[in-house]
PDB file of N, CA and C in Angstrom:
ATOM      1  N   UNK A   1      64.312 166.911-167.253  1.00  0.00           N
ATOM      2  CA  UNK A   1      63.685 165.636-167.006  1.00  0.00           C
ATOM      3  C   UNK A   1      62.960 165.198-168.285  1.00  0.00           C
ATOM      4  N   UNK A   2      63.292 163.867-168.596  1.00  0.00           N
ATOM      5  CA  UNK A   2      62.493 163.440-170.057  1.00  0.00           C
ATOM      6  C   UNK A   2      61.191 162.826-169.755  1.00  0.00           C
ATOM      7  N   UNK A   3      60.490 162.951-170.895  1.00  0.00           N
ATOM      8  CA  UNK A   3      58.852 162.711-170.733  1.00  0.00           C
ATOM      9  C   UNK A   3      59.055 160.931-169.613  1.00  0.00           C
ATOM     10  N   UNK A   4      59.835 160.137-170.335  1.00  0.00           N
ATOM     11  CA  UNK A   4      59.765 158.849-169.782  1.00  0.00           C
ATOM     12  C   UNK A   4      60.290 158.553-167.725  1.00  0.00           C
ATOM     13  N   UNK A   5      61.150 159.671-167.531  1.00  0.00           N
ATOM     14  CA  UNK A   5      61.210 159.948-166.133  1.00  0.00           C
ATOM     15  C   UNK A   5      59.666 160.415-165.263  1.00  0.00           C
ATOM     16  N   UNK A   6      59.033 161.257-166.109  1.00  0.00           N
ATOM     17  CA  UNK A   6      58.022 161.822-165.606  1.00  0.00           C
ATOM     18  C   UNK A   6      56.914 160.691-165.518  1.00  0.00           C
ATOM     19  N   UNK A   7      56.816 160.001-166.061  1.00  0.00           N
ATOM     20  CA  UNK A   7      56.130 158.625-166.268  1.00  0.00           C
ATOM     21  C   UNK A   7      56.076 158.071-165.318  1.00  0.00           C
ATOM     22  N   UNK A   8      57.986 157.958-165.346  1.00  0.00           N
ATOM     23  CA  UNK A   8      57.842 156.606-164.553  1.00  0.00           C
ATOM     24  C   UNK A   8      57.381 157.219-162.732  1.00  0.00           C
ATOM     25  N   UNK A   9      58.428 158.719-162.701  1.00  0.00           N
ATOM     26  CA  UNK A   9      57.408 159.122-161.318  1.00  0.00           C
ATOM     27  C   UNK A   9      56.560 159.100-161.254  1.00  0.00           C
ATOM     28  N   UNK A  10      55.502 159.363-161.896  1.00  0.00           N
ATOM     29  CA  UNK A  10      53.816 159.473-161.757  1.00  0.00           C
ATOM     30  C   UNK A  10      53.137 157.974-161.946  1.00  0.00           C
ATOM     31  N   UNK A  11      53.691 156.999-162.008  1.00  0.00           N
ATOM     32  CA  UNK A  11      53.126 155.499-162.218  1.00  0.00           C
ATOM     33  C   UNK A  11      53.864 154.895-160.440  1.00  0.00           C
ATOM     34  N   UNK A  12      55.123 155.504-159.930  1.00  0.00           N
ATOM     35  CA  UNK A  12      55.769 155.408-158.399  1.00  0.00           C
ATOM     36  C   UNK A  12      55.078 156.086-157.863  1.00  0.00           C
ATOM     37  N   UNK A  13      54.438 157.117-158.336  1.00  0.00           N
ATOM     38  CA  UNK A  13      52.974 157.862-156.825  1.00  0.00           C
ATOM     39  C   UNK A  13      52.191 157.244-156.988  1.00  0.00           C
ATOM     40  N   UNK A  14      51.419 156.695-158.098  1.00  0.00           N
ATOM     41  CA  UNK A  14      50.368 156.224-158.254  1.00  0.00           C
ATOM     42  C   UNK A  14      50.262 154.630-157.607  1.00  0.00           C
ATOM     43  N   UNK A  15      51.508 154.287-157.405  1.00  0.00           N
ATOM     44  CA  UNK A  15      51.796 152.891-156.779  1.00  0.00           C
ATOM     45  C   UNK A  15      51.712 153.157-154.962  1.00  0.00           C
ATOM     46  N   UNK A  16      52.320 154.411-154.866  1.00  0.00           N
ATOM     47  CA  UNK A  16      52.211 154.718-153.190  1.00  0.00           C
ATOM     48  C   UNK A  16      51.034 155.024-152.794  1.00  0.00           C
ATOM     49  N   UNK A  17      50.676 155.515-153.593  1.00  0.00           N
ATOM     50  CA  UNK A  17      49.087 155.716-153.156  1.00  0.00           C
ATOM     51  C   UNK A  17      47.666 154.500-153.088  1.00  0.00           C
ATOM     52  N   UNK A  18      48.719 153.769-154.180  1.00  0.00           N
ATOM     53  CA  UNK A  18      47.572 152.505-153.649  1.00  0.00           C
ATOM     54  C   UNK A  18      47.937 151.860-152.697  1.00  0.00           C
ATOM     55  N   UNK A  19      49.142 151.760-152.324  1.00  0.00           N
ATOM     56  CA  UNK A  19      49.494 150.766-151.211  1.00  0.00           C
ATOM     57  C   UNK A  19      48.780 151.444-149.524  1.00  0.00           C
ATOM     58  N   UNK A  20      48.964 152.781-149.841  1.00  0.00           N
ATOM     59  CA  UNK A  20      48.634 153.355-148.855  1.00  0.00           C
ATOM     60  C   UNK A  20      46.976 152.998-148.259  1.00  0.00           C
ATOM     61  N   UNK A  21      46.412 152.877-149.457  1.00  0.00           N
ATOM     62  CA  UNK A  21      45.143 152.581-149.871  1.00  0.00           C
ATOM     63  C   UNK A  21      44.583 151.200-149.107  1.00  0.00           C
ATOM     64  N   UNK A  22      45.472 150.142-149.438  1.00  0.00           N
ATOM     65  CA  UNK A  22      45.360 149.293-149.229  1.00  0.00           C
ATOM     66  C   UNK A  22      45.856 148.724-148.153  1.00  0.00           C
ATOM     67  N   UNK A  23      46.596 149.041-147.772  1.00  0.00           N
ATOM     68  CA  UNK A  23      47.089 149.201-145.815  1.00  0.00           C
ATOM     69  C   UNK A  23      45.931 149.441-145.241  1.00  0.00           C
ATOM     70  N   UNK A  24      45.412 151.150-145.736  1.00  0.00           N
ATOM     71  CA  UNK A  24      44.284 151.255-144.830  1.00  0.00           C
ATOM     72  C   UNK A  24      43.496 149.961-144.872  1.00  0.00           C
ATOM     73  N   UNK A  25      43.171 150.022-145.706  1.00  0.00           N
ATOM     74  CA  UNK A  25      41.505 148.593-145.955  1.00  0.00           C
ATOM     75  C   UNK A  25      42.165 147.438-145.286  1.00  0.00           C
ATOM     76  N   UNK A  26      43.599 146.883-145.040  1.00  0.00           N
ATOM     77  CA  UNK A  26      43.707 145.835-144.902  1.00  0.00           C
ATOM     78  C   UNK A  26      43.492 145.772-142.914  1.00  0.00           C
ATOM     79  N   UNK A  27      43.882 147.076-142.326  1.00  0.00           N
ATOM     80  CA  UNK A  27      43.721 147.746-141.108  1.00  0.00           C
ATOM     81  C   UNK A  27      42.252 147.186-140.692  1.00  0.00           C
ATOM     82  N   UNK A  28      41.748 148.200-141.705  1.00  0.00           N
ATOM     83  CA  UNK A  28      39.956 147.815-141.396  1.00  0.00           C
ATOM     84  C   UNK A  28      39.547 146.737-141.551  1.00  0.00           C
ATOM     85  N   UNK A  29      40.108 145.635-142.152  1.00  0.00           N
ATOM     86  CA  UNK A  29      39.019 144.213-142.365  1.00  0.00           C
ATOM     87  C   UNK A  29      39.779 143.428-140.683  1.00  0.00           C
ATOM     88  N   UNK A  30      40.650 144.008-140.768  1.00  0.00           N
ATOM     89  CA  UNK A  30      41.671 143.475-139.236  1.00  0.00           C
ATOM     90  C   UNK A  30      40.735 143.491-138.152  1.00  0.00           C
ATOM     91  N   UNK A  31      40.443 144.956-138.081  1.00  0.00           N
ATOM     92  CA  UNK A  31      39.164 145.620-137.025  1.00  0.00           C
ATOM     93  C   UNK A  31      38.322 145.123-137.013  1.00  0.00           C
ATOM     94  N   UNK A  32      37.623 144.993-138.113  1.00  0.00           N
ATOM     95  CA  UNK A  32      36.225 144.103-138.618  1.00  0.00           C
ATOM     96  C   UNK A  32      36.333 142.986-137.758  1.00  0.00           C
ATOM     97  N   UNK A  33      36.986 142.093-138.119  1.00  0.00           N
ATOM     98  CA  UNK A  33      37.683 140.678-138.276  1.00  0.00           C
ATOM     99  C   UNK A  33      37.464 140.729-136.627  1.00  0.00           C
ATOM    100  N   UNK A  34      38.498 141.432-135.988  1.00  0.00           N
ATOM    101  CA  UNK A  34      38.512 141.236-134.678  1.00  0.00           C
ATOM    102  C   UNK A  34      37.495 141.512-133.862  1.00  0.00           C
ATOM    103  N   UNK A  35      36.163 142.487-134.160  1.00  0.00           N
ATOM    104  CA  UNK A  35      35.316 142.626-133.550  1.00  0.00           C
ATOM    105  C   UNK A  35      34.185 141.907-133.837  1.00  0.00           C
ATOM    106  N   UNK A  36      34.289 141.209-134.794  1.00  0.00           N
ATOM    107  CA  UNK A  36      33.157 140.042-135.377  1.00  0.00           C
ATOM    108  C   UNK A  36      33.245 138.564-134.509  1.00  0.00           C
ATOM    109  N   UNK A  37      34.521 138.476-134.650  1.00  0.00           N
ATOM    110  CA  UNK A  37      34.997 137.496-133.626  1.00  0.00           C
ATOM    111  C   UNK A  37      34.927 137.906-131.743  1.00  0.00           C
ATOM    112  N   UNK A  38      35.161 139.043-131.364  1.00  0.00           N
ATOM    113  CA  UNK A  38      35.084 139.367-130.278  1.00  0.00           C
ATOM    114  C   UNK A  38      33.527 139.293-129.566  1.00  0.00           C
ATOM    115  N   UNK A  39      32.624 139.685-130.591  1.00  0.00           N
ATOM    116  CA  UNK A  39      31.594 139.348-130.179  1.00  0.00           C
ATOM    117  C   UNK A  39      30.865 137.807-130.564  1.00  0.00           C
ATOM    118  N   UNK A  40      31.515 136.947-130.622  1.00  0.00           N
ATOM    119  CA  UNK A  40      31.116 135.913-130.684  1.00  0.00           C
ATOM    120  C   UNK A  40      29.950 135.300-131.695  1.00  0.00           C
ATOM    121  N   UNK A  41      29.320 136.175-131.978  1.00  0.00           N
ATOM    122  CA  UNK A  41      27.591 136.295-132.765  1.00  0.00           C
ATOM    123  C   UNK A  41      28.208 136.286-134.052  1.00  0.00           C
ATOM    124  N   UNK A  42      29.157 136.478-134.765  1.00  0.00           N
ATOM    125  CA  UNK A  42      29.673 136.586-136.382  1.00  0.00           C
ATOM    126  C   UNK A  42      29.249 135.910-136.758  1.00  0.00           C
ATOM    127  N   UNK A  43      28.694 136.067-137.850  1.00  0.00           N
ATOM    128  CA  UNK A  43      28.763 134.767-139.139  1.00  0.00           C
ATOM    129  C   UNK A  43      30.066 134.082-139.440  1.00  0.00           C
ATOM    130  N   UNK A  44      30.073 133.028-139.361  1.00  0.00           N
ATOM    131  CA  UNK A  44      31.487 132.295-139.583  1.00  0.00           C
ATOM    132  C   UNK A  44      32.028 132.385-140.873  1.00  0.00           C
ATOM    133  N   UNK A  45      30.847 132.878-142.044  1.00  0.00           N
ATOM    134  CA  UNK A  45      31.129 132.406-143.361  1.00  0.00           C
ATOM    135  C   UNK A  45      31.492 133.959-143.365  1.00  0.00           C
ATOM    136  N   UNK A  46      31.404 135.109-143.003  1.00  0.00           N
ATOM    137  CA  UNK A  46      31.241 136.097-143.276  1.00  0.00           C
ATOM    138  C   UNK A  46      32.863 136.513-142.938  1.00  0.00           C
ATOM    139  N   UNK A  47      33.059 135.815-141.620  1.00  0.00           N
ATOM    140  CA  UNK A  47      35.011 136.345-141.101  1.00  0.00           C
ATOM    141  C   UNK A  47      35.664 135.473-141.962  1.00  0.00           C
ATOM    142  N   UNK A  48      35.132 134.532-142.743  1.00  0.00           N
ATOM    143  CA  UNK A  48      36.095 133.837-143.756  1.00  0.00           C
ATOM    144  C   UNK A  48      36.388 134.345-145.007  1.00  0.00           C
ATOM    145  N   UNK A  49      35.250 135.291-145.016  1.00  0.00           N
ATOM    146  CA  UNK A  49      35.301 135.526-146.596  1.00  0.00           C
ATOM    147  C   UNK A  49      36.351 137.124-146.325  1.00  0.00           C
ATOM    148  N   UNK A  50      35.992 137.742-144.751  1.00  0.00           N
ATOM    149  CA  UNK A  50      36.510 139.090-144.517  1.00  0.00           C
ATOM    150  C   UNK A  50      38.480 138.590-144.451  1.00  0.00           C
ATOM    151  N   UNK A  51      38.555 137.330-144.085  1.00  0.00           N
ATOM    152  CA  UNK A  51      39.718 136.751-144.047  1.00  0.00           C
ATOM    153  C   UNK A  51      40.578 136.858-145.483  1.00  0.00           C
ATOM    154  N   UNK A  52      39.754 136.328-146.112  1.00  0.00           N
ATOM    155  CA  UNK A  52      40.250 135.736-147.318  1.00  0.00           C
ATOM    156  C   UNK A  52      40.210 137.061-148.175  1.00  0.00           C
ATOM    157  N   UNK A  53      39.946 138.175-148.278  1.00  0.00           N
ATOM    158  CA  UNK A  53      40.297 139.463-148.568  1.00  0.00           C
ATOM    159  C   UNK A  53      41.180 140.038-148.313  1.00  0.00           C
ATOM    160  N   UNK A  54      41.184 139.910-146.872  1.00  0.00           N
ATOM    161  CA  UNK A  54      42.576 140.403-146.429  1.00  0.00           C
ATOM    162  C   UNK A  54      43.747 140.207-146.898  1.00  0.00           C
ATOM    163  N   UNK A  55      43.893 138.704-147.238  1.00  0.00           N
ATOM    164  CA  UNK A  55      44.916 137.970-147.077  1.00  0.00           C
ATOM    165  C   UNK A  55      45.511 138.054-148.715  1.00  0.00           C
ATOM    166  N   UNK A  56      44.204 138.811-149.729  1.00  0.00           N
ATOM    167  CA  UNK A  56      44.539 139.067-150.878  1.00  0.00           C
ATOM    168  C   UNK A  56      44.950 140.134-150.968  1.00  0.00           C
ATOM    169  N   UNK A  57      44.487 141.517-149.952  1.00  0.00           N
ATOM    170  CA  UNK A  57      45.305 142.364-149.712  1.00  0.00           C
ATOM    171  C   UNK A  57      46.628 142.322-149.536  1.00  0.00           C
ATOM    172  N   UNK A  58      46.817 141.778-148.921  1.00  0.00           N
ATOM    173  CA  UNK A  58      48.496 141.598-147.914  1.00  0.00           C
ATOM    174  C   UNK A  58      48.969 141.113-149.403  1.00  0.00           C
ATOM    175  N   UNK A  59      49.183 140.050-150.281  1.00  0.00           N
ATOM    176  CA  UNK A  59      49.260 140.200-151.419  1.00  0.00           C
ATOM    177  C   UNK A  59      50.004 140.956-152.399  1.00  0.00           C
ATOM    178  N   UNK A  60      48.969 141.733-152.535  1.00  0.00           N
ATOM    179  CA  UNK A  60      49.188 142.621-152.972  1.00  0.00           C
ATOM    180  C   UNK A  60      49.851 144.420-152.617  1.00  0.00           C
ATOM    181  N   UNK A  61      49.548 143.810-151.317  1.00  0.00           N
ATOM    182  CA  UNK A  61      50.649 145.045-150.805  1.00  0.00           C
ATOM    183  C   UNK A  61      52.003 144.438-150.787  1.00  0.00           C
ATOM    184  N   UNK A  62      52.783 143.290-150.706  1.00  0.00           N
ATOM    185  CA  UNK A  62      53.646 142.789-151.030  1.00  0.00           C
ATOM    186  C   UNK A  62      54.437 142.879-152.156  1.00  0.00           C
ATOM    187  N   UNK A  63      53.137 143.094-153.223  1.00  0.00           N
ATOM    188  CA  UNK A  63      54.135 142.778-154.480  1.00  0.00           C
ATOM    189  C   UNK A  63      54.416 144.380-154.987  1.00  0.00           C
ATOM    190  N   UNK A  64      53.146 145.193-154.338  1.00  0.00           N
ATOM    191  CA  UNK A  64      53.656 146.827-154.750  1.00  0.00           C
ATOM    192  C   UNK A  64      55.081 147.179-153.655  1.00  0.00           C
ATOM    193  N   UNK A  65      55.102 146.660-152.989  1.00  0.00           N
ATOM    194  CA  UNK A  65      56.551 147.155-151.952  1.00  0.00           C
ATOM    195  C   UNK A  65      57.479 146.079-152.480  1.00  0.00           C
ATOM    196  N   UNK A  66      57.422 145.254-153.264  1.00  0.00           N
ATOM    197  CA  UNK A  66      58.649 144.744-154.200  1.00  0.00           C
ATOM    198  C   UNK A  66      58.995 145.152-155.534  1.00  0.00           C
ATOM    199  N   UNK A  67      57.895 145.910-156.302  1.00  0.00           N
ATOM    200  CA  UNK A  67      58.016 147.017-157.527  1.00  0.00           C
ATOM    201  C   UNK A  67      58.464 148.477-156.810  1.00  0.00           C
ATOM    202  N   UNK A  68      58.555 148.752-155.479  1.00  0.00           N
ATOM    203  CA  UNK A  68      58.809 150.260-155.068  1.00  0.00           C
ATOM    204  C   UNK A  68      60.558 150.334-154.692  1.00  0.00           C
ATOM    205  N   UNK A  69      60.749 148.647-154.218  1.00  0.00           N
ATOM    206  CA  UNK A  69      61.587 148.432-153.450  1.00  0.00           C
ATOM    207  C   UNK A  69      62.572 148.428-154.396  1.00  0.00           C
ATOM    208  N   UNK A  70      64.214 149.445-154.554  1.00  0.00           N
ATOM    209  CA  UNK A  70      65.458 148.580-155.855  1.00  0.00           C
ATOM    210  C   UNK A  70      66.128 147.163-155.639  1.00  0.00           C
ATOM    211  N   UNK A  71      65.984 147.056-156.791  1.00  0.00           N
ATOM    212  CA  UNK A  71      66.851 145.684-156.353  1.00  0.00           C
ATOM    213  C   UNK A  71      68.280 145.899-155.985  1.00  0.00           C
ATOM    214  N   UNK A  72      68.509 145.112-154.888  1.00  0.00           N
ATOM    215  CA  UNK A  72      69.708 145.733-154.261  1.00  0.00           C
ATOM    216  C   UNK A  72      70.883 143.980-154.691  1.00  0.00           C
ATOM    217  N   UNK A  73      71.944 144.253-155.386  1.00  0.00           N
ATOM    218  CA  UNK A  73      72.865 143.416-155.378  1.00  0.00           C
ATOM    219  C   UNK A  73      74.062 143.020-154.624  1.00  0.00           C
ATOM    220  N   UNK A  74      73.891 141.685-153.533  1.00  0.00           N
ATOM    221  CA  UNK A  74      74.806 141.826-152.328  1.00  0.00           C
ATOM    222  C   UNK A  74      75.752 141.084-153.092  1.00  0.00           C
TER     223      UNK A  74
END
């Protein structure tokens, strides 16, 4: 295996591991989100801003599962 294979595996874990990362967190602002709202009492500005995180998550978990993903030629 050449140094540049080893690279590129260890930059593909380092990519799974953030996504993994970031699934979780995107899970938890979900939870958040839904129990802020469930109890009615939320700050409105507060599920917008927990929104608008998320939604930069998702994002970005998108674009790491399109760098993980090969390009496939139909």
């Amino acid at each position: 295996m050449t140094g540049r294979d080893e690279e590129t595996r260890a930059q593909e874990q380092a990519a799974r591991e953030e996504l993994a990362r970031l699934r979780e967190e995107h899970r938890d602002l979900d939870h958040a989100i839904d129990a802020l709202e469930a109890l009615g009492s939320g700050d409105r500005l507060q599920v917008q801003r927990l929104k608008k995180r998320k939604l930069g998550l998702k994002d970005r978990i998108s674009f790491l599962e399109d760098q993980l993903t090969p390009d496939i030629i139909a």
